[in-house]
PDB file of N, CA and C in Angstrom:
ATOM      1  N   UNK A   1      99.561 117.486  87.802  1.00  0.00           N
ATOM      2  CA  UNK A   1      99.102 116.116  88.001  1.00  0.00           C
ATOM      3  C   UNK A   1      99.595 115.648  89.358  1.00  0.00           C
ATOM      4  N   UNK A   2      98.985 114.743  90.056  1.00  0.00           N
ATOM      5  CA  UNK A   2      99.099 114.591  91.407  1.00  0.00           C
ATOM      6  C   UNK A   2      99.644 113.100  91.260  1.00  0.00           C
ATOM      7  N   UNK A   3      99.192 112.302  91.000  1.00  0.00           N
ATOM      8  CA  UNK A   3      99.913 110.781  91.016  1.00  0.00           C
ATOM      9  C   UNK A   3      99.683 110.281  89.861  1.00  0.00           C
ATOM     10  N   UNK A   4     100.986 109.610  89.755  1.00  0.00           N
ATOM     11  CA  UNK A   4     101.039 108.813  88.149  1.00  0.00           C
ATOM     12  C   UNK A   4     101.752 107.530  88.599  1.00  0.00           C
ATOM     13  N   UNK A   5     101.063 106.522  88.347  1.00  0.00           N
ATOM     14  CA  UNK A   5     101.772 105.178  89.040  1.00  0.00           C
ATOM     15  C   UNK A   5     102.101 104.072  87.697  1.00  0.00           C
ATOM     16  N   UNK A   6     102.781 103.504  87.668  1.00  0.00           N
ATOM     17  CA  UNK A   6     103.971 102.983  86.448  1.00  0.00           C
ATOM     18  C   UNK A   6     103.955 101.477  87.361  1.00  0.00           C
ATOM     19  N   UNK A   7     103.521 100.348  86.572  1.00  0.00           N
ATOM     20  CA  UNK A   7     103.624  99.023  86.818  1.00  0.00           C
ATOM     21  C   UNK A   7     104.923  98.642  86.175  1.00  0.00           C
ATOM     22  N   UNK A   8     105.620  97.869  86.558  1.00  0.00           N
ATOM     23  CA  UNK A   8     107.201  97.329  86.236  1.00  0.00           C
ATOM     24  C   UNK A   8     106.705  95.765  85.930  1.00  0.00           C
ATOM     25  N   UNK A   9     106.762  95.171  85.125  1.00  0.00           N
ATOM     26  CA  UNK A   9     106.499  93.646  85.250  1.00  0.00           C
ATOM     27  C   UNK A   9     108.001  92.843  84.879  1.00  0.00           C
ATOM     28  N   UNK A  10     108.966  93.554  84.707  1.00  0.00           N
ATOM     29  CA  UNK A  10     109.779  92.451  84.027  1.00  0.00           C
ATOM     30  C   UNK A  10     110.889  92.750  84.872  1.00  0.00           C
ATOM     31  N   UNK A  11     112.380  92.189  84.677  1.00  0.00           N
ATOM     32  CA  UNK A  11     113.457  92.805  86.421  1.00  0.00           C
ATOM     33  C   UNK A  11     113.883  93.714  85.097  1.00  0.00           C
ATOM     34  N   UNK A  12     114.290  94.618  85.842  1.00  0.00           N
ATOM     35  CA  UNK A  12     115.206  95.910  85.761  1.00  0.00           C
ATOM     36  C   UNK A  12     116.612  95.991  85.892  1.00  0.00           C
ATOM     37  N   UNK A  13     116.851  95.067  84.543  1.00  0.00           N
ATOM     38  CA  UNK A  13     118.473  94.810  84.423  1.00  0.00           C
ATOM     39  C   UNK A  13     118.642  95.491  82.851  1.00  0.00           C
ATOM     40  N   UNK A  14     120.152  95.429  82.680  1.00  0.00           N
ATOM     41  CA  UNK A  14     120.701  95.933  81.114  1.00  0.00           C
ATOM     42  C   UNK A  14     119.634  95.869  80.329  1.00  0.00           C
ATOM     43  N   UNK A  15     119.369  94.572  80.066  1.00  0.00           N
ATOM     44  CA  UNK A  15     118.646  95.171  78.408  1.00  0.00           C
ATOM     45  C   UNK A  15     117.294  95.585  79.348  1.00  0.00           C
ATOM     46  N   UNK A  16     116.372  95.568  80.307  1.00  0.00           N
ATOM     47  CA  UNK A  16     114.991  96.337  80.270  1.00  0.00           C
ATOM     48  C   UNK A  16     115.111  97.462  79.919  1.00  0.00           C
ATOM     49  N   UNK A  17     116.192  98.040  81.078  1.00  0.00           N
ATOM     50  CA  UNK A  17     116.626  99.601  81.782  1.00  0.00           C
ATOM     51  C   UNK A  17     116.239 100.741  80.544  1.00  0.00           C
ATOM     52  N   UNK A  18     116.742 100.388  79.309  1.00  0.00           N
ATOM     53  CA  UNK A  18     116.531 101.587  78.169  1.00  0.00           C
ATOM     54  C   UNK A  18     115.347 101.509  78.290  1.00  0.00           C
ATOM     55  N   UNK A  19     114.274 101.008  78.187  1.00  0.00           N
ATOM     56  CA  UNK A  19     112.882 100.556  77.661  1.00  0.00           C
ATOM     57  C   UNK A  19     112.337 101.006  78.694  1.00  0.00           C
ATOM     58  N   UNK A  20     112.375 100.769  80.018  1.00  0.00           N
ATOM     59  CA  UNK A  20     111.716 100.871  81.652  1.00  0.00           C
ATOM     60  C   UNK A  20     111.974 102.661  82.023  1.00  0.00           C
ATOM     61  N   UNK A  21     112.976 102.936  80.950  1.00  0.00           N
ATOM     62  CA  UNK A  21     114.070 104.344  81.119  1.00  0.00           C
ATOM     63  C   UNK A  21     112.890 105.458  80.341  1.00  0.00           C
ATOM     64  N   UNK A  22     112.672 105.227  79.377  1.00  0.00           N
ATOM     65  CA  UNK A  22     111.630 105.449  78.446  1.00  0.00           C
ATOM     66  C   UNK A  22     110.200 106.208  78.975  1.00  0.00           C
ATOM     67  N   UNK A  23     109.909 105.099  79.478  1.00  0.00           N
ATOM     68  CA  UNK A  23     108.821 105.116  80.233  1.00  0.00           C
ATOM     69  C   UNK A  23     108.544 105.479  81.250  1.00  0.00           C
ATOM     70  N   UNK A  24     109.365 105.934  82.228  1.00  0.00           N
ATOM     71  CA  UNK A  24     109.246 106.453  83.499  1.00  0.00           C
ATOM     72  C   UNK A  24     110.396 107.903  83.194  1.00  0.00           C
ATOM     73  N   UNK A  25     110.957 108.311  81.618  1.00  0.00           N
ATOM     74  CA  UNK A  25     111.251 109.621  81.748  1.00  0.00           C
ATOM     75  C   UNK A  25     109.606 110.069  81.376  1.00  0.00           C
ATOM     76  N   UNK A  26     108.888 109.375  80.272  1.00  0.00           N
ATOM     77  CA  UNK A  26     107.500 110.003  80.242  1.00  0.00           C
ATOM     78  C   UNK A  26     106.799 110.871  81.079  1.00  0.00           C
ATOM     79  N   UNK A  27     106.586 109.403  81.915  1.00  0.00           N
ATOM     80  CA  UNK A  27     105.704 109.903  83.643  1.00  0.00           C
ATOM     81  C   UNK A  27     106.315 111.153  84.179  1.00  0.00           C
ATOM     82  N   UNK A  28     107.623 111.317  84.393  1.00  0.00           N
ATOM     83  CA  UNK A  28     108.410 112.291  85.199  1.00  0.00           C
ATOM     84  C   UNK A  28     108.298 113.303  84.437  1.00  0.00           C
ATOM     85  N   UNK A  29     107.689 113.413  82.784  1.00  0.00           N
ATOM     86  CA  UNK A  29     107.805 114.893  82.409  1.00  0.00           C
ATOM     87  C   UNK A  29     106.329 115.311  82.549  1.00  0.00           C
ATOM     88  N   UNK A  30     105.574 114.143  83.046  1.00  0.00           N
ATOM     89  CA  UNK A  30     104.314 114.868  83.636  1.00  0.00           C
ATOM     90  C   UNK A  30     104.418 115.618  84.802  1.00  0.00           C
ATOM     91  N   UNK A  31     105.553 116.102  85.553  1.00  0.00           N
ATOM     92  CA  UNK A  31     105.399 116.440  86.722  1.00  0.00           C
ATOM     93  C   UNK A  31     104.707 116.279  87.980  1.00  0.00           C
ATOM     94  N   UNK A  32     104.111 115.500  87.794  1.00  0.00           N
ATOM     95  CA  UNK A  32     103.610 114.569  89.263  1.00  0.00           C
ATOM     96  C   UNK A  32     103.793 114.900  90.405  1.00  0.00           C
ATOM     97  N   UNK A  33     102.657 115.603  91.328  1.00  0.00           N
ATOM     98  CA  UNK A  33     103.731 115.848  92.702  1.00  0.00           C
ATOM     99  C   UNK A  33     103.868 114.226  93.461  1.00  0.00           C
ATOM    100  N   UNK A  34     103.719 112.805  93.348  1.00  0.00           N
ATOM    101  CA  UNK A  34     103.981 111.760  93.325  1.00  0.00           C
ATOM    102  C   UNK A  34     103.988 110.756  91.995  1.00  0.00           C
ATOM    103  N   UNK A  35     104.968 109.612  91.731  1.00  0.00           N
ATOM    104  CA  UNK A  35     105.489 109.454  91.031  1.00  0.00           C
ATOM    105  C   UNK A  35     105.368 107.862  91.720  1.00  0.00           C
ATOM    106  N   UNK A  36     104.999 106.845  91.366  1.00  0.00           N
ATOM    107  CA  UNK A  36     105.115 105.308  92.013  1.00  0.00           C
ATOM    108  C   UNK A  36     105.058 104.257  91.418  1.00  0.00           C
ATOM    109  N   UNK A  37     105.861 104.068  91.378  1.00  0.00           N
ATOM    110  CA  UNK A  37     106.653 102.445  90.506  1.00  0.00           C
ATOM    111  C   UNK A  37     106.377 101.255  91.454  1.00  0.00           C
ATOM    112  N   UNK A  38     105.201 100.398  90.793  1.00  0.00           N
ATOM    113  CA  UNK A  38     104.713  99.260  91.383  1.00  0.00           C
ATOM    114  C   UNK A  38     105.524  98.189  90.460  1.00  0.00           C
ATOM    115  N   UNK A  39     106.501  97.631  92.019  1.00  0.00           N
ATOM    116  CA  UNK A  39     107.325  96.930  91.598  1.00  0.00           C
ATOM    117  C   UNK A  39     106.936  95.073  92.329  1.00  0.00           C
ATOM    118  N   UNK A  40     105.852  94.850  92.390  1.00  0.00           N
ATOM    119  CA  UNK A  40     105.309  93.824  92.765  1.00  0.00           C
ATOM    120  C   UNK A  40     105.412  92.491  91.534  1.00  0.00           C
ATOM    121  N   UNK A  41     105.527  92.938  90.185  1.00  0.00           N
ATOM    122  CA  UNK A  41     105.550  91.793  89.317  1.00  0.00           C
ATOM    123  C   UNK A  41     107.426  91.704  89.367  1.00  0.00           C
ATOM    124  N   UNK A  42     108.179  92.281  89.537  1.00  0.00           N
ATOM    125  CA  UNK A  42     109.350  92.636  89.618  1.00  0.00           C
ATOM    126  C   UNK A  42     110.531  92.048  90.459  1.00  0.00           C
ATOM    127  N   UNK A  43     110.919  90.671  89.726  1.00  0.00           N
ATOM    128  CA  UNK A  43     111.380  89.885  90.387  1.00  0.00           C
ATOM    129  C   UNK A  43     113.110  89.481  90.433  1.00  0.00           C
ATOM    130  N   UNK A  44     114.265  91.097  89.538  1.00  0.00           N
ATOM    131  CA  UNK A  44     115.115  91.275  89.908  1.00  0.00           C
ATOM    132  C   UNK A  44     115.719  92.944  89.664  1.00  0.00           C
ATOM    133  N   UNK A  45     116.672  93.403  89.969  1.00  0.00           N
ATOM    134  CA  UNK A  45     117.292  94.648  89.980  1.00  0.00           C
ATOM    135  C   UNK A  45     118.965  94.483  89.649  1.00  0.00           C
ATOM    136  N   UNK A  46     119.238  94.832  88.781  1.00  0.00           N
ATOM    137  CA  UNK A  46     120.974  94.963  89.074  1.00  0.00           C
ATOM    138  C   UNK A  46     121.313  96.390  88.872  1.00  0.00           C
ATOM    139  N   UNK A  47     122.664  96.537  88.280  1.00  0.00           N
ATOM    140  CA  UNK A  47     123.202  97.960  89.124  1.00  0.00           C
ATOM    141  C   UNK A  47     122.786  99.041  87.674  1.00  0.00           C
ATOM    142  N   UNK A  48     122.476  98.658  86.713  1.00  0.00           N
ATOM    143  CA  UNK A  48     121.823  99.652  85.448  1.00  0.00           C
ATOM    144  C   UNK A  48     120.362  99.844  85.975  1.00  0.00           C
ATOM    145  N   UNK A  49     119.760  98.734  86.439  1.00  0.00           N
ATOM    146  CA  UNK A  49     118.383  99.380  86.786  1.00  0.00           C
ATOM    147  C   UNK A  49     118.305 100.137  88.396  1.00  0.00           C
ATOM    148  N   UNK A  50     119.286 100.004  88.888  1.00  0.00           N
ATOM    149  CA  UNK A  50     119.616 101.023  90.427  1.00  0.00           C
ATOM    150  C   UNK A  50     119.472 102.119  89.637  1.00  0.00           C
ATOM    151  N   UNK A  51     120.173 102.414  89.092  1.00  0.00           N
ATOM    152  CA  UNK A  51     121.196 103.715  88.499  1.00  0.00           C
ATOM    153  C   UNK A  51     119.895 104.327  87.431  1.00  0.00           C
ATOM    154  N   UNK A  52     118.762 103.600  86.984  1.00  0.00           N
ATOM    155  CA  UNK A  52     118.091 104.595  86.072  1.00  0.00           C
ATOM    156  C   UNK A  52     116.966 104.581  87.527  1.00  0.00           C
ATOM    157  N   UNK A  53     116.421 103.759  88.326  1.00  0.00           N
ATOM    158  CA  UNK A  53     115.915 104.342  89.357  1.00  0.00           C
ATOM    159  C   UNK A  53     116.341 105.418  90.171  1.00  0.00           C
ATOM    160  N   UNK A  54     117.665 105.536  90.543  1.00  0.00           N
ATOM    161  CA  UNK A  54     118.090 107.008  91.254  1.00  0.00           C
ATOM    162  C   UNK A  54     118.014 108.009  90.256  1.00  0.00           C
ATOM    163  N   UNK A  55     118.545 108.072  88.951  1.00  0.00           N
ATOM    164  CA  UNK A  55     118.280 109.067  88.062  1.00  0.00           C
ATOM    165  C   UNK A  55     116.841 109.482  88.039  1.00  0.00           C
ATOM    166  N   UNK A  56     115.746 108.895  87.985  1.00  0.00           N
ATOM    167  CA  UNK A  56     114.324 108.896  87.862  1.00  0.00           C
ATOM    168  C   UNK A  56     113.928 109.924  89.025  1.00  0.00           C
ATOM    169  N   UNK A  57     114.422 109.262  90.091  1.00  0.00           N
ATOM    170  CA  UNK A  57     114.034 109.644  91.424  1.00  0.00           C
ATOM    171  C   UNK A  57     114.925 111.527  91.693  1.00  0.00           C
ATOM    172  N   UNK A  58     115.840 111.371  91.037  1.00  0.00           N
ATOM    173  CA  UNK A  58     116.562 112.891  90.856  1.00  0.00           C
ATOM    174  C   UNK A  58     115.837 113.474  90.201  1.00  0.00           C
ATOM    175  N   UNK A  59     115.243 113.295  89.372  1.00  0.00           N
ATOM    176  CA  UNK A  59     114.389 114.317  88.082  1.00  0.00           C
ATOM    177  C   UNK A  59     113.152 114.765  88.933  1.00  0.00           C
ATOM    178  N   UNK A  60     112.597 113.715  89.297  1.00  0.00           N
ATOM    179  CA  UNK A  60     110.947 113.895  90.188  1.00  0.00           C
ATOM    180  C   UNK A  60     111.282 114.825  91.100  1.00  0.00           C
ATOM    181  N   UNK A  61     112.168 115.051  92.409  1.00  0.00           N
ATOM    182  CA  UNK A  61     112.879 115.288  93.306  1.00  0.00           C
ATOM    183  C   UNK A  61     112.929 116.820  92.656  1.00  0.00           C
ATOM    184  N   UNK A  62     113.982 117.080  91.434  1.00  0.00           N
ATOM    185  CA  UNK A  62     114.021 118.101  91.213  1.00  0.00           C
ATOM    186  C   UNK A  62     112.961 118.645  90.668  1.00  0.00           C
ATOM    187  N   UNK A  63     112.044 118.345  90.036  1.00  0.00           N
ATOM    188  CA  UNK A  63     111.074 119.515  90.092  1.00  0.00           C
ATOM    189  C   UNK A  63     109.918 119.258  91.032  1.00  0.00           C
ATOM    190  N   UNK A  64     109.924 118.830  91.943  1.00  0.00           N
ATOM    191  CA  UNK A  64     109.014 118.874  93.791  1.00  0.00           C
ATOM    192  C   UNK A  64     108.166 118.207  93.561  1.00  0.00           C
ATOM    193  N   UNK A  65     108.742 116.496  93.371  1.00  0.00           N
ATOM    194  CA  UNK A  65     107.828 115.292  93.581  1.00  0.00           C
ATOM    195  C   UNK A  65     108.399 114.291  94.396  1.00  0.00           C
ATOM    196  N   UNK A  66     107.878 113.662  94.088  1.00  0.00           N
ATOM    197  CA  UNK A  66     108.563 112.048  95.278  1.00  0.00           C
ATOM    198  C   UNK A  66     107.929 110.929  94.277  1.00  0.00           C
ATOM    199  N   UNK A  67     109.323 110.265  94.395  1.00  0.00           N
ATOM    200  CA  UNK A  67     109.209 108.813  93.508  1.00  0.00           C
ATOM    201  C   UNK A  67     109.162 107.841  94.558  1.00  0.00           C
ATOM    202  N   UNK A  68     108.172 107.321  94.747  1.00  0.00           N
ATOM    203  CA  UNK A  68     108.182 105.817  95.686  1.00  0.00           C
ATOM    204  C   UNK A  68     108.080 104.289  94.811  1.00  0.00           C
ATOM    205  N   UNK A  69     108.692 103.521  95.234  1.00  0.00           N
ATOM    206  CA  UNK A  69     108.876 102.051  95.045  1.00  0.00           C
ATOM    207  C   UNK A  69     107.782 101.254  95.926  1.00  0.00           C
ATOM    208  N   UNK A  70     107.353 100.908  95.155  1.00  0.00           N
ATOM    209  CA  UNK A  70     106.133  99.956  96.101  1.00  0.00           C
ATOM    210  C   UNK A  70     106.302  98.432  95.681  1.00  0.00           C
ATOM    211  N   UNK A  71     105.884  97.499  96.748  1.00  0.00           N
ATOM    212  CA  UNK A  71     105.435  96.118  96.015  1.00  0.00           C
ATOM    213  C   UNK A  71     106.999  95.650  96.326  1.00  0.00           C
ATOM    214  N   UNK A  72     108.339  95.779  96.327  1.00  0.00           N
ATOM    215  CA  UNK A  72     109.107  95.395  96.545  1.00  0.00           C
ATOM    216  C   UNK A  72     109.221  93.703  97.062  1.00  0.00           C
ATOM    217  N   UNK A  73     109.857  92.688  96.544  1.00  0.00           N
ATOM    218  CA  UNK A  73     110.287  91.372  96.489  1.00  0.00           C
ATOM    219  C   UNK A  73     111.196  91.133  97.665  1.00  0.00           C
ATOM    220  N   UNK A  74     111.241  90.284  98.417  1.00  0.00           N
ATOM    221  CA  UNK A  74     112.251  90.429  99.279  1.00  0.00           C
ATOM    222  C   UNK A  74     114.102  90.758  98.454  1.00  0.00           C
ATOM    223  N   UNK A  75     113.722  89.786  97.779  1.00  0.00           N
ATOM    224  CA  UNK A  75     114.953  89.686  96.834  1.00  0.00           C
ATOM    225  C   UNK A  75     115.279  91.029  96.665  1.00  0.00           C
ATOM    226  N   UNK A  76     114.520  92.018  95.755  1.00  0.00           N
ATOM    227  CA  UNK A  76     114.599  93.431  95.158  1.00  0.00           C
ATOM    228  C   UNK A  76     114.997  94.363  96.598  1.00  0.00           C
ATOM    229  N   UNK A  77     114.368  93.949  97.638  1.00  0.00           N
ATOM    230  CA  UNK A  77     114.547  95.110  98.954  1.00  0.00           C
ATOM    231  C   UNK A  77     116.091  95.090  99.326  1.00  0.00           C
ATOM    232  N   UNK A  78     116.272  93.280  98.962  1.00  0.00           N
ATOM    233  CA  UNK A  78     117.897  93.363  99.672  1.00  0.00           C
ATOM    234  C   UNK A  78     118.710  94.166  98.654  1.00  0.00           C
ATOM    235  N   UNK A  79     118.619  93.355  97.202  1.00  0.00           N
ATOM    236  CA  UNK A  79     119.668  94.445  96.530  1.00  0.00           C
ATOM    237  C   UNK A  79     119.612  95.827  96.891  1.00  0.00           C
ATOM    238  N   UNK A  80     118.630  96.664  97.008  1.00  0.00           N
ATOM    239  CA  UNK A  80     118.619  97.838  96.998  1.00  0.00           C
ATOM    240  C   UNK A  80     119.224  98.152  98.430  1.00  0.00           C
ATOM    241  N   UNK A  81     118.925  97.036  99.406  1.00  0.00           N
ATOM    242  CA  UNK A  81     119.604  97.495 100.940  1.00  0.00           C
ATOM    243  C   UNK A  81     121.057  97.300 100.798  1.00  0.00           C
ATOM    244  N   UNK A  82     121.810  96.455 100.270  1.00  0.00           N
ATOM    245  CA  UNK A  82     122.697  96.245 100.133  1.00  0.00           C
ATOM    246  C   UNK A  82     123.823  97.560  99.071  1.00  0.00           C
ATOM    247  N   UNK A  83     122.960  98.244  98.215  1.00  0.00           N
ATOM    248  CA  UNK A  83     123.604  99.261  97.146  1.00  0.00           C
ATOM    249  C   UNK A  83     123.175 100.292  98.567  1.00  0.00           C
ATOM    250  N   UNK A  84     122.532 100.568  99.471  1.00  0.00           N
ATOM    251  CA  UNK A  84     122.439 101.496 100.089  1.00  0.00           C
ATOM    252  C   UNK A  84     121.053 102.418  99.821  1.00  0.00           C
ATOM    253  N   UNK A  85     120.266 102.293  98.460  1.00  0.00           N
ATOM    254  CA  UNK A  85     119.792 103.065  98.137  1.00  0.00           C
ATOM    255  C   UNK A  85     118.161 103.028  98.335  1.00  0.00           C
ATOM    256  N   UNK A  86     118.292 102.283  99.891  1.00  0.00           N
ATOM    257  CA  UNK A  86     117.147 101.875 100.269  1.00  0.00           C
ATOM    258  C   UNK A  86     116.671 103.469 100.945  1.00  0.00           C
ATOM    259  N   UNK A  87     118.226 103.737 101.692  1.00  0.00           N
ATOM    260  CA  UNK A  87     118.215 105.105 102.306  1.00  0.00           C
ATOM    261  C   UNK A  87     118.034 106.659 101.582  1.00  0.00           C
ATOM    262  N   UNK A  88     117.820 106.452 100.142  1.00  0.00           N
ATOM    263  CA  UNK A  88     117.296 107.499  99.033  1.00  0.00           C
ATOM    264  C   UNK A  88     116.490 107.529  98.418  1.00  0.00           C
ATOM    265  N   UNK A  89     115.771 106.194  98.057  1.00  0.00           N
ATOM    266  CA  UNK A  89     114.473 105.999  97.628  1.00  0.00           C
ATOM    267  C   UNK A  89     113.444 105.675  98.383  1.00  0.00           C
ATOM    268  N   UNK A  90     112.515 106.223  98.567  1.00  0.00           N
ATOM    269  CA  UNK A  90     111.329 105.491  99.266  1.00  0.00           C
ATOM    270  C   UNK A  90     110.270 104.752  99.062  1.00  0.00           C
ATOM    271  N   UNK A  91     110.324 103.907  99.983  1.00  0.00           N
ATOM    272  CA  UNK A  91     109.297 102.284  99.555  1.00  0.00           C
ATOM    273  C   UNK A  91     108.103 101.954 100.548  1.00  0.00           C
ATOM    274  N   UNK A  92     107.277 101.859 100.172  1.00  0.00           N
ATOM    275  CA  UNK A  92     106.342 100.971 101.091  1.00  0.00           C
ATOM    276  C   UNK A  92     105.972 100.275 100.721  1.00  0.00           C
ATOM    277  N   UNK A  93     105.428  99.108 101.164  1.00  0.00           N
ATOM    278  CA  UNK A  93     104.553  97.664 101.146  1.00  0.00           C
ATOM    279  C   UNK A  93     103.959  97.493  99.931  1.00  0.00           C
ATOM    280  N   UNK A  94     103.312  96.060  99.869  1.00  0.00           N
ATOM    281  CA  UNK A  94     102.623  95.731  98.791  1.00  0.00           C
ATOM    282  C   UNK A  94     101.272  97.027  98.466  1.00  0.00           C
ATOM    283  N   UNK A  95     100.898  96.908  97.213  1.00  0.00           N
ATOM    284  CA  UNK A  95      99.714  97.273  97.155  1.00  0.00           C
ATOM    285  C   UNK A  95      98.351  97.074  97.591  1.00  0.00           C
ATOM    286  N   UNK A  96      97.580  97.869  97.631  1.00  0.00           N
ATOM    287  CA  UNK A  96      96.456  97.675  98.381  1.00  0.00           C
ATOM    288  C   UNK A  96      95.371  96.862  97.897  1.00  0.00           C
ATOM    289  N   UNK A  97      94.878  95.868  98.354  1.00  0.00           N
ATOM    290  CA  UNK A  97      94.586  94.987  97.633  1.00  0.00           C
ATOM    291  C   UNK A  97      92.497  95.630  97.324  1.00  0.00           C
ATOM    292  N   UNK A  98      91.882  95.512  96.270  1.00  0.00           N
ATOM    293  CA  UNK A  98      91.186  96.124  95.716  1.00  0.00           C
ATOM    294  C   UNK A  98      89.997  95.888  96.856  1.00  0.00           C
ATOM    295  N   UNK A  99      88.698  96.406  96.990  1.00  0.00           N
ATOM    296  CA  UNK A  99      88.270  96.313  98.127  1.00  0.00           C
ATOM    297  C   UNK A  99      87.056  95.558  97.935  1.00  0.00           C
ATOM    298  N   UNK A 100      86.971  94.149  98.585  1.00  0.00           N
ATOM    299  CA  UNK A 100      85.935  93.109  98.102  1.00  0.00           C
ATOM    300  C   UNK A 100      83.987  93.563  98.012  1.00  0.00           C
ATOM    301  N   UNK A 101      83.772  92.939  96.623  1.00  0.00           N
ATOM    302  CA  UNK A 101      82.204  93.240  96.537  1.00  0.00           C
ATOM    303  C   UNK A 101      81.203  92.946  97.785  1.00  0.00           C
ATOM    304  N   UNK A 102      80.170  94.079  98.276  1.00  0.00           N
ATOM    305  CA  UNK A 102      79.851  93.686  98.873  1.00  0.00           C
ATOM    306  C   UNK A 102      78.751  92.748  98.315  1.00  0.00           C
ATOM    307  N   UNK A 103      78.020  91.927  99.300  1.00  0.00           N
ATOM    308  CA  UNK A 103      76.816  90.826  98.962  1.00  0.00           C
ATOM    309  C   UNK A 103      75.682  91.531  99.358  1.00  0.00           C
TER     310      UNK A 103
END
């Protein structure tokens, strides 16, 4: 499987993390050679939901995928700049916004 993308809507603290944990070990046992967590509804992070994102991102990693973070909050970019782990996970921009009907 080539891309499997995982919407996050709620923050990624203690109590989500088991539940969010769940669900993105799923995706990752699809083997995905990309793996992307649209984190655009996603409006906090503390250090249990760091910690099951780097775990996530180790599993993909180890069997030859890449987990990217997309959609990122300003809020969400700093925590993660601030834990450092801006420099281990990779992120780009909002999503692409759908491409208007033509007339």
């Amino acid at each position: 499987m080539r891309l499997v993308e995982v919407l996050v809507t709620d923050p990624l603290d203690t109590s989500a993390a088991p539940h969010v944990r769940a669900l993105l070990d799923d995706a990752a046992a699809l083997r995905p050679a990309n793996l992307v967590i649209d984190m655009t509804a996603c409006a906090y992070v503390d250090a249990a939901g760091i910690a099951m994102l780097l775990d996530v991102h180790r599993k993909v990693w180890l069997d030859g995928g890449r987990l990217t973070l997309r959609g990122l909050s300003p809020k969400v970019a700093r925590t993660l700049q601030l834990a450092r782990v801006d420099r281990v996970l990779h992120v780009t921009g909002a999503p692409a916004e759908p491409p208007e009907a033509s007339s």
